[in-house]
PDB file of N, CA and C in Angstrom:
ATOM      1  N   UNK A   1     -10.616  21.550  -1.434  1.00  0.00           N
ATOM      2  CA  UNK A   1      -9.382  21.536  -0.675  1.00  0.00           C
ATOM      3  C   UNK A   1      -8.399  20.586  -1.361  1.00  0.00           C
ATOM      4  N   UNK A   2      -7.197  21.108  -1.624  1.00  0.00           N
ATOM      5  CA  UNK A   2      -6.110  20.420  -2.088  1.00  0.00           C
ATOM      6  C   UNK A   2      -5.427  20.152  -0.781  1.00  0.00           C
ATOM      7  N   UNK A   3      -5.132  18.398  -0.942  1.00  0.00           N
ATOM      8  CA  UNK A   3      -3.998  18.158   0.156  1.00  0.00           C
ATOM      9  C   UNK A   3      -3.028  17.654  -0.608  1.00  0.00           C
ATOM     10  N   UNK A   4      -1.751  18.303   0.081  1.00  0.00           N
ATOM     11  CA  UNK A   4      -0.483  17.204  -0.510  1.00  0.00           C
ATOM     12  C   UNK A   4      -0.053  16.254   0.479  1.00  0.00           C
ATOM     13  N   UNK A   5       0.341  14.929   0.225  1.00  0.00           N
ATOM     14  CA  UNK A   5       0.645  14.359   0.783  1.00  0.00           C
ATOM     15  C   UNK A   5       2.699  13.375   0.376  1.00  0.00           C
ATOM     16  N   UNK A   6       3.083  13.478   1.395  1.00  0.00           N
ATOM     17  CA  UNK A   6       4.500  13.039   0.970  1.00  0.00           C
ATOM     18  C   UNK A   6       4.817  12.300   2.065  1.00  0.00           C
ATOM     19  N   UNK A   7       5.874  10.497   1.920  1.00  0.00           N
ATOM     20  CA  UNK A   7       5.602  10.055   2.875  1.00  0.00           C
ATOM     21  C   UNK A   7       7.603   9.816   3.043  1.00  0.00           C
ATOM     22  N   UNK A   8       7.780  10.503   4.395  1.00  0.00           N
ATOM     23  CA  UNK A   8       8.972   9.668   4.849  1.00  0.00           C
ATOM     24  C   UNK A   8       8.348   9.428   6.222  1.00  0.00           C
ATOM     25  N   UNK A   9       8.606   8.066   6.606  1.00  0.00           N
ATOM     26  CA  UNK A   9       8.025   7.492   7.658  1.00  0.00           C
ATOM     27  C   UNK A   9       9.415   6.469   8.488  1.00  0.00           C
ATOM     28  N   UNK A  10       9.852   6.972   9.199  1.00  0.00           N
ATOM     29  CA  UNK A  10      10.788   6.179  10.656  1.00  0.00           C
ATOM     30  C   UNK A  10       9.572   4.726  10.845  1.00  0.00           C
ATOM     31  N   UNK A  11      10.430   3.567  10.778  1.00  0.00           N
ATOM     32  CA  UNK A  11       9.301   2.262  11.308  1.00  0.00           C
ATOM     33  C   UNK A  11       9.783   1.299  12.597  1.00  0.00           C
ATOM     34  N   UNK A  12       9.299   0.731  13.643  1.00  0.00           N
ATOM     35  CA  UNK A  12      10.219   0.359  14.333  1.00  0.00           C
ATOM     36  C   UNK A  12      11.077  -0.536  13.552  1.00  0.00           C
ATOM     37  N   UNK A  13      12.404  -0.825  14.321  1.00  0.00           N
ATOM     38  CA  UNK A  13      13.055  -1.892  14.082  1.00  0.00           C
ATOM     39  C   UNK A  13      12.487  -3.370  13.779  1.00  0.00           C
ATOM     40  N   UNK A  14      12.005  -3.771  14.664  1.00  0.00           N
ATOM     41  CA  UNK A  14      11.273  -5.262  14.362  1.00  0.00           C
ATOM     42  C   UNK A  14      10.997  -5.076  12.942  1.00  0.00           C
ATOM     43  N   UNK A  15       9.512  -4.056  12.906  1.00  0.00           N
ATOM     44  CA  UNK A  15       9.015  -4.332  11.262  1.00  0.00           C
ATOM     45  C   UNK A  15       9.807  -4.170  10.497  1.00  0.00           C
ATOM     46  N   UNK A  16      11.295  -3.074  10.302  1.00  0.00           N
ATOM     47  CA  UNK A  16      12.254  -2.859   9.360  1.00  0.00           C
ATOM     48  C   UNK A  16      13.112  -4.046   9.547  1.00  0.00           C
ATOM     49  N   UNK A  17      13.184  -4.895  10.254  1.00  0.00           N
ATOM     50  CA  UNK A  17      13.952  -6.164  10.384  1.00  0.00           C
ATOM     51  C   UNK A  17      13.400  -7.532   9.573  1.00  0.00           C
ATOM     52  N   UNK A  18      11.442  -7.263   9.921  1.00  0.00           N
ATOM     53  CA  UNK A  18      10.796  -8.296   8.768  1.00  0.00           C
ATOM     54  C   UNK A  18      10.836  -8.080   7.546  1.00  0.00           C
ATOM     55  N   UNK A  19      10.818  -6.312   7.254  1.00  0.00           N
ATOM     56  CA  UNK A  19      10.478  -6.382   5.681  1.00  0.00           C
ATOM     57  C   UNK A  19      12.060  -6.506   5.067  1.00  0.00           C
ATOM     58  N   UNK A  20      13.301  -6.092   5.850  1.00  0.00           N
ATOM     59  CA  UNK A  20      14.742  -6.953   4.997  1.00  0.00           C
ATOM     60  C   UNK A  20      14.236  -8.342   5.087  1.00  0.00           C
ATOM     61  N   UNK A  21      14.051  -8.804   6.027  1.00  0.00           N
ATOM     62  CA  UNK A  21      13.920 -10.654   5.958  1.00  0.00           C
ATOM     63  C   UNK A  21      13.277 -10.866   4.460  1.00  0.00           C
ATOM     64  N   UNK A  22      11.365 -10.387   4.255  1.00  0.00           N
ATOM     65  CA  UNK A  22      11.015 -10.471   3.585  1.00  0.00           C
ATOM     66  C   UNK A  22      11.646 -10.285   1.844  1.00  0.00           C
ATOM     67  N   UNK A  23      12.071  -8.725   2.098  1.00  0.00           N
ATOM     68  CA  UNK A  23      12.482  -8.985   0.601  1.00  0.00           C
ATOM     69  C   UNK A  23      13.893  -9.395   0.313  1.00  0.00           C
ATOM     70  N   UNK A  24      14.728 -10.303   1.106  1.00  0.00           N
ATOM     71  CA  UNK A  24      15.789 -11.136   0.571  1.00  0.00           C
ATOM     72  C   UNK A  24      15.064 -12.534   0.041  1.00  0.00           C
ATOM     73  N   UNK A  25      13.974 -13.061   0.884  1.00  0.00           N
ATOM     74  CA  UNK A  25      13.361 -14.072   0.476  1.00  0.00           C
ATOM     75  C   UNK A  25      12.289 -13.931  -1.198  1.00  0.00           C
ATOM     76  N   UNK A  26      12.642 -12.718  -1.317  1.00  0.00           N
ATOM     77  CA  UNK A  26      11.020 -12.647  -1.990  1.00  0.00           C
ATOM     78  C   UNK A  26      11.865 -11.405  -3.511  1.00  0.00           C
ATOM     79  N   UNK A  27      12.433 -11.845  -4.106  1.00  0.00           N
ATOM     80  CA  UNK A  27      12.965 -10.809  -5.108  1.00  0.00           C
ATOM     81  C   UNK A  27      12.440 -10.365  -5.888  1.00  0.00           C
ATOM     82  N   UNK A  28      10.893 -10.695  -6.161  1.00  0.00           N
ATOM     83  CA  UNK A  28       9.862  -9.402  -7.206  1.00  0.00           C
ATOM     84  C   UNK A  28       9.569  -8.601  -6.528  1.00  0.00           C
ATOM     85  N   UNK A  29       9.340  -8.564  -5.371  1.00  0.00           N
ATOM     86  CA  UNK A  29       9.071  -7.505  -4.614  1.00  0.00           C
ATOM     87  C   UNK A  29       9.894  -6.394  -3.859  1.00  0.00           C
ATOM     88  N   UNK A  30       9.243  -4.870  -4.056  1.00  0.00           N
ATOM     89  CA  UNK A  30      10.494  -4.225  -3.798  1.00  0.00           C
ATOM     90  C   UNK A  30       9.872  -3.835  -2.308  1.00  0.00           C
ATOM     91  N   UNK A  31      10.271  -2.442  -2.081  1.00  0.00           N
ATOM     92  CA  UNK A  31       9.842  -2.044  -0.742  1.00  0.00           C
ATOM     93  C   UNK A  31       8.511  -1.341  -1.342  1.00  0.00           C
ATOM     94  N   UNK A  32       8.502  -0.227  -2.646  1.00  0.00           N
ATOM     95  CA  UNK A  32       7.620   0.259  -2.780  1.00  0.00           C
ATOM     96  C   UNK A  32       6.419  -0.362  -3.532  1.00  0.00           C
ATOM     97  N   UNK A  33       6.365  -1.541  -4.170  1.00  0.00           N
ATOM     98  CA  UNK A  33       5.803  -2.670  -3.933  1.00  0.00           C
ATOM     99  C   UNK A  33       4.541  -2.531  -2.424  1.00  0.00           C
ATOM    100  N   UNK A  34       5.836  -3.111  -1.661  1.00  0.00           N
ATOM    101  CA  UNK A  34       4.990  -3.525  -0.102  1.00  0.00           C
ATOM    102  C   UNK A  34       4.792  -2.326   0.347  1.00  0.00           C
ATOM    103  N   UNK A  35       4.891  -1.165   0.688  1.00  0.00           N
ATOM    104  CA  UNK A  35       4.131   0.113   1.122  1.00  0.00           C
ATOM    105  C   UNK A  35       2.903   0.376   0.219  1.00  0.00           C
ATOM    106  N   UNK A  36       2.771   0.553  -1.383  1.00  0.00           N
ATOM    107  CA  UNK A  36       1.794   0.391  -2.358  1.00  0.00           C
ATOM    108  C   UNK A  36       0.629  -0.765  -1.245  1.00  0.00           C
ATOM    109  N   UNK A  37       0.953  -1.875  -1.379  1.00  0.00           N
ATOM    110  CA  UNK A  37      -0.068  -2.686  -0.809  1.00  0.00           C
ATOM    111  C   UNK A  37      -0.366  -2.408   0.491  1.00  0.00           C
ATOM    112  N   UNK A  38       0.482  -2.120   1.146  1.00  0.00           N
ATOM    113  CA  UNK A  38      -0.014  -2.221   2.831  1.00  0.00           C
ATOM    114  C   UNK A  38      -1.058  -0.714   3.260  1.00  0.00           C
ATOM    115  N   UNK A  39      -0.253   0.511   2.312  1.00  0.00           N
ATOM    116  CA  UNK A  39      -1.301   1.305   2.065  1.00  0.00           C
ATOM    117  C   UNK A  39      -2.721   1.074   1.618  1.00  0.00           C
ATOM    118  N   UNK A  40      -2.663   0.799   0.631  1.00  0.00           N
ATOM    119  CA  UNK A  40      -3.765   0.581  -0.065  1.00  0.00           C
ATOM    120  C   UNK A  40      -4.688  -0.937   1.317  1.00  0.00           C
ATOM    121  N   UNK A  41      -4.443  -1.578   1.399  1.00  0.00           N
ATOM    122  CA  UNK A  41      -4.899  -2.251   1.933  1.00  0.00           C
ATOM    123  C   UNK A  41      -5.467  -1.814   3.019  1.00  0.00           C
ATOM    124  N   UNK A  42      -4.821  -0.779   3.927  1.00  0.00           N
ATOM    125  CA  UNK A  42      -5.607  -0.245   5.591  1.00  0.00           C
ATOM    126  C   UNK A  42      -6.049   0.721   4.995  1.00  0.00           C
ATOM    127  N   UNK A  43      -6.116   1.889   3.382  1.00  0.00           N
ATOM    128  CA  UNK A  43      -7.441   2.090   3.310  1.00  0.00           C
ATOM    129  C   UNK A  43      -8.798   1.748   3.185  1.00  0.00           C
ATOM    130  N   UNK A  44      -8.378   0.465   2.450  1.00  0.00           N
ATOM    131  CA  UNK A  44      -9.660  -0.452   2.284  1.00  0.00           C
ATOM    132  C   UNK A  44     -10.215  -1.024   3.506  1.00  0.00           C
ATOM    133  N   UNK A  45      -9.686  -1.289   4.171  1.00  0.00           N
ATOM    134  CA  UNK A  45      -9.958  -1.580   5.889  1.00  0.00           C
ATOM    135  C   UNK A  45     -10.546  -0.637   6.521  1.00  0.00           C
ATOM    136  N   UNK A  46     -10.146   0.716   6.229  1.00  0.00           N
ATOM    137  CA  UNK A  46     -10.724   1.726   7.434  1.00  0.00           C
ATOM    138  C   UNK A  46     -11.722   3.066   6.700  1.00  0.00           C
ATOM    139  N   UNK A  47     -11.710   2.664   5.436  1.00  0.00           N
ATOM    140  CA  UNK A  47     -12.902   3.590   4.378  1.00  0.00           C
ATOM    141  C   UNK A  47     -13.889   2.985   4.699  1.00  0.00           C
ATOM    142  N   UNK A  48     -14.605   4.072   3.979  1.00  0.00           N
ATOM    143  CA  UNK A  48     -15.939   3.883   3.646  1.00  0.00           C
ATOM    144  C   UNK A  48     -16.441   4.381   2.213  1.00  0.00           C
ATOM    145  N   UNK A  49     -17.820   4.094   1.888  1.00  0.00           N
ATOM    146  CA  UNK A  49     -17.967   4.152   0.299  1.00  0.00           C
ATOM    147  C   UNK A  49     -19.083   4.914   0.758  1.00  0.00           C
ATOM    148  N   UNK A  50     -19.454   5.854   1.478  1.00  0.00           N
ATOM    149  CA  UNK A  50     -21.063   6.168   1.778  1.00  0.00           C
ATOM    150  C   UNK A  50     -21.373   7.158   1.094  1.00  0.00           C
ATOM    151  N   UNK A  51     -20.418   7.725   0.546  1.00  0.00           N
ATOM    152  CA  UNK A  51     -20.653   9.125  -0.425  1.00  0.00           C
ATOM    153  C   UNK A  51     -20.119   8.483  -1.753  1.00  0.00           C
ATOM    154  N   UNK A  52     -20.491   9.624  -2.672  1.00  0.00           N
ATOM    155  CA  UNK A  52     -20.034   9.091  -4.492  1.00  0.00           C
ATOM    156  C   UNK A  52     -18.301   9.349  -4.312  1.00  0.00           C
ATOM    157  N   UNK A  53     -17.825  10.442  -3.612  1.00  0.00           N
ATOM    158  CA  UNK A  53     -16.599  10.709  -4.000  1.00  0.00           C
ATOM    159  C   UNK A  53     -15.855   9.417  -2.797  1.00  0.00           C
ATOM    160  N   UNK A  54     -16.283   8.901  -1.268  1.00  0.00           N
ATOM    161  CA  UNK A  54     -15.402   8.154  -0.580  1.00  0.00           C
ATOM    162  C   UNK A  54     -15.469   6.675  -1.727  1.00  0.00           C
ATOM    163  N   UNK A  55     -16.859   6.416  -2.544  1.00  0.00           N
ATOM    164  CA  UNK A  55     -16.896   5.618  -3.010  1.00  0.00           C
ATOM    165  C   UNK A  55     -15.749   5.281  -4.163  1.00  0.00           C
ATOM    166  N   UNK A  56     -15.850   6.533  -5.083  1.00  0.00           N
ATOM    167  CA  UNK A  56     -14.457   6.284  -6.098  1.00  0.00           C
ATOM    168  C   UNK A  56     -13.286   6.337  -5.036  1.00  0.00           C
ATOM    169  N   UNK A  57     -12.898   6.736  -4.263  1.00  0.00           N
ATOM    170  CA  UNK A  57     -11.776   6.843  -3.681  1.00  0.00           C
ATOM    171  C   UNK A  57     -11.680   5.372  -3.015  1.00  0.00           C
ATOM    172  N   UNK A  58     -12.262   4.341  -2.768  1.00  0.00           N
ATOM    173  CA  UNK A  58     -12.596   3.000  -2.209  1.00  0.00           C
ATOM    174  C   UNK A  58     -12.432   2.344  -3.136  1.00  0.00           C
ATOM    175  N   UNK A  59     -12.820   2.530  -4.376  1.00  0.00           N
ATOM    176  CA  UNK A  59     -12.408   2.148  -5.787  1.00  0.00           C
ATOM    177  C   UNK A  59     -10.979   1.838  -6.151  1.00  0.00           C
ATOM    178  N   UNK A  60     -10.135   3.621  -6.129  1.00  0.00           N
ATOM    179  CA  UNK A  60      -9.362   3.262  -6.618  1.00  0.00           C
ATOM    180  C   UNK A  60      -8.088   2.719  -6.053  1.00  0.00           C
ATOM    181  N   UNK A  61      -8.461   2.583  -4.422  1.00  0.00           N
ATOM    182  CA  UNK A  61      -7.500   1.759  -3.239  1.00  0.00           C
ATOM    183  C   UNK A  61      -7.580   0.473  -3.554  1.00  0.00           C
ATOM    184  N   UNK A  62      -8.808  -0.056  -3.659  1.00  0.00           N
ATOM    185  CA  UNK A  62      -9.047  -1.348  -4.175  1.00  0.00           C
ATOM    186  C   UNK A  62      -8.474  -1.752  -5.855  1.00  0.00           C
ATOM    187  N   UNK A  63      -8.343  -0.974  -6.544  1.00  0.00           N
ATOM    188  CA  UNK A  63      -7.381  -1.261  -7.730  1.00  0.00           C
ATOM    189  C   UNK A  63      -6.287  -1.284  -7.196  1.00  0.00           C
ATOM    190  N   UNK A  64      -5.687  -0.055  -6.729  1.00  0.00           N
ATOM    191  CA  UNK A  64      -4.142  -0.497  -6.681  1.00  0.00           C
ATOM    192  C   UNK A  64      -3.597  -1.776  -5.814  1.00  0.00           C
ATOM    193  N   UNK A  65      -4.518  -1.759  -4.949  1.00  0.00           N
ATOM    194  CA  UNK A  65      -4.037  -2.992  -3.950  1.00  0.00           C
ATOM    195  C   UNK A  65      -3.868  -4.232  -4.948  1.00  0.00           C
ATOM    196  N   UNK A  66      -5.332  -4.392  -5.640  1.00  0.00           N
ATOM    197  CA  UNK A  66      -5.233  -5.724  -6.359  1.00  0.00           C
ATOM    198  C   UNK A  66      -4.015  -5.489  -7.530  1.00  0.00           C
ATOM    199  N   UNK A  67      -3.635  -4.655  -8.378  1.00  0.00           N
ATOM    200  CA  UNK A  67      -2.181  -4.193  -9.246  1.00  0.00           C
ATOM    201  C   UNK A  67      -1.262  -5.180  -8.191  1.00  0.00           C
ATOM    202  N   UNK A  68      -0.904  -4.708  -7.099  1.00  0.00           N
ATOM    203  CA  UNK A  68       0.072  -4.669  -6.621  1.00  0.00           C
ATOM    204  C   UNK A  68       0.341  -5.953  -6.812  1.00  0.00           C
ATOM    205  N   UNK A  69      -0.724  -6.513  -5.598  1.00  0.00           N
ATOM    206  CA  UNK A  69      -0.555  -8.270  -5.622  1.00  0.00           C
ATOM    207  C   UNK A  69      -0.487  -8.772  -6.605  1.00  0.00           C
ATOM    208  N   UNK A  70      -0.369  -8.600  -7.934  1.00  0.00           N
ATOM    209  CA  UNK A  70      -0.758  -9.308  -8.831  1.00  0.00           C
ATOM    210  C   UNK A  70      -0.009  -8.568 -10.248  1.00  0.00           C
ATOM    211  N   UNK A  71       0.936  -7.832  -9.265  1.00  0.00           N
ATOM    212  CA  UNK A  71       2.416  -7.618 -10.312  1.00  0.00           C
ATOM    213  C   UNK A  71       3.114  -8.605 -10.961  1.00  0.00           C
ATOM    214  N   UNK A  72       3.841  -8.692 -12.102  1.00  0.00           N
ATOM    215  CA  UNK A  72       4.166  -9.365 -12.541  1.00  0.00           C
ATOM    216  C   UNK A  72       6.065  -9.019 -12.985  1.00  0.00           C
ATOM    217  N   UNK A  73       7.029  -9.766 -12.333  1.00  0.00           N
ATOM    218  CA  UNK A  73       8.177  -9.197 -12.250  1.00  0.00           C
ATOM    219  C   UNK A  73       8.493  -8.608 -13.755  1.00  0.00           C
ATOM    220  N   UNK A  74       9.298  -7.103 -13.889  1.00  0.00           N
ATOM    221  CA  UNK A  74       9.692  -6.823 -14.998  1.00  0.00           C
ATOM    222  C   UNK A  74      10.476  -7.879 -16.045  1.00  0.00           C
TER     223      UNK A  74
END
């Protein structure tokens, strides 16, 4: 099974109010930056590795998350 996945996502106000706060304070970071991580991060939270394929897929959430954090500004 092929899925596609494409994300436009409406967020409340509050959180769209922290992440402007955030990235005026914070200028390496963009928005797609912080969606990259916050994704990656509540997969790693709510996976599992119990099969070979959830396992690479646990893998490669856990790479990008750590990429992210550990970007380095252009």
């Amino acid at each position: 099974m092929n899925t596609s996945v494409s994300i436009l996502a409406e967020i409340p106000e509050d959180l769209h109010e922290s992440l402007k706060s955030y990235l005026d304070s914070h200028p390496d970071w963009d928005q797609d930056r912080i969606f990259a991580a916050a994704l990656s991060l509540f997969l790693l939270q709510n996976g599992d590795s119990s099969t070979p394929e959830a396992s690479q897929n646990y893998r490669r959430a856990a790479r990008v998350y750590l990429e992210t954090l550990f970007q380095t500004p252009e």
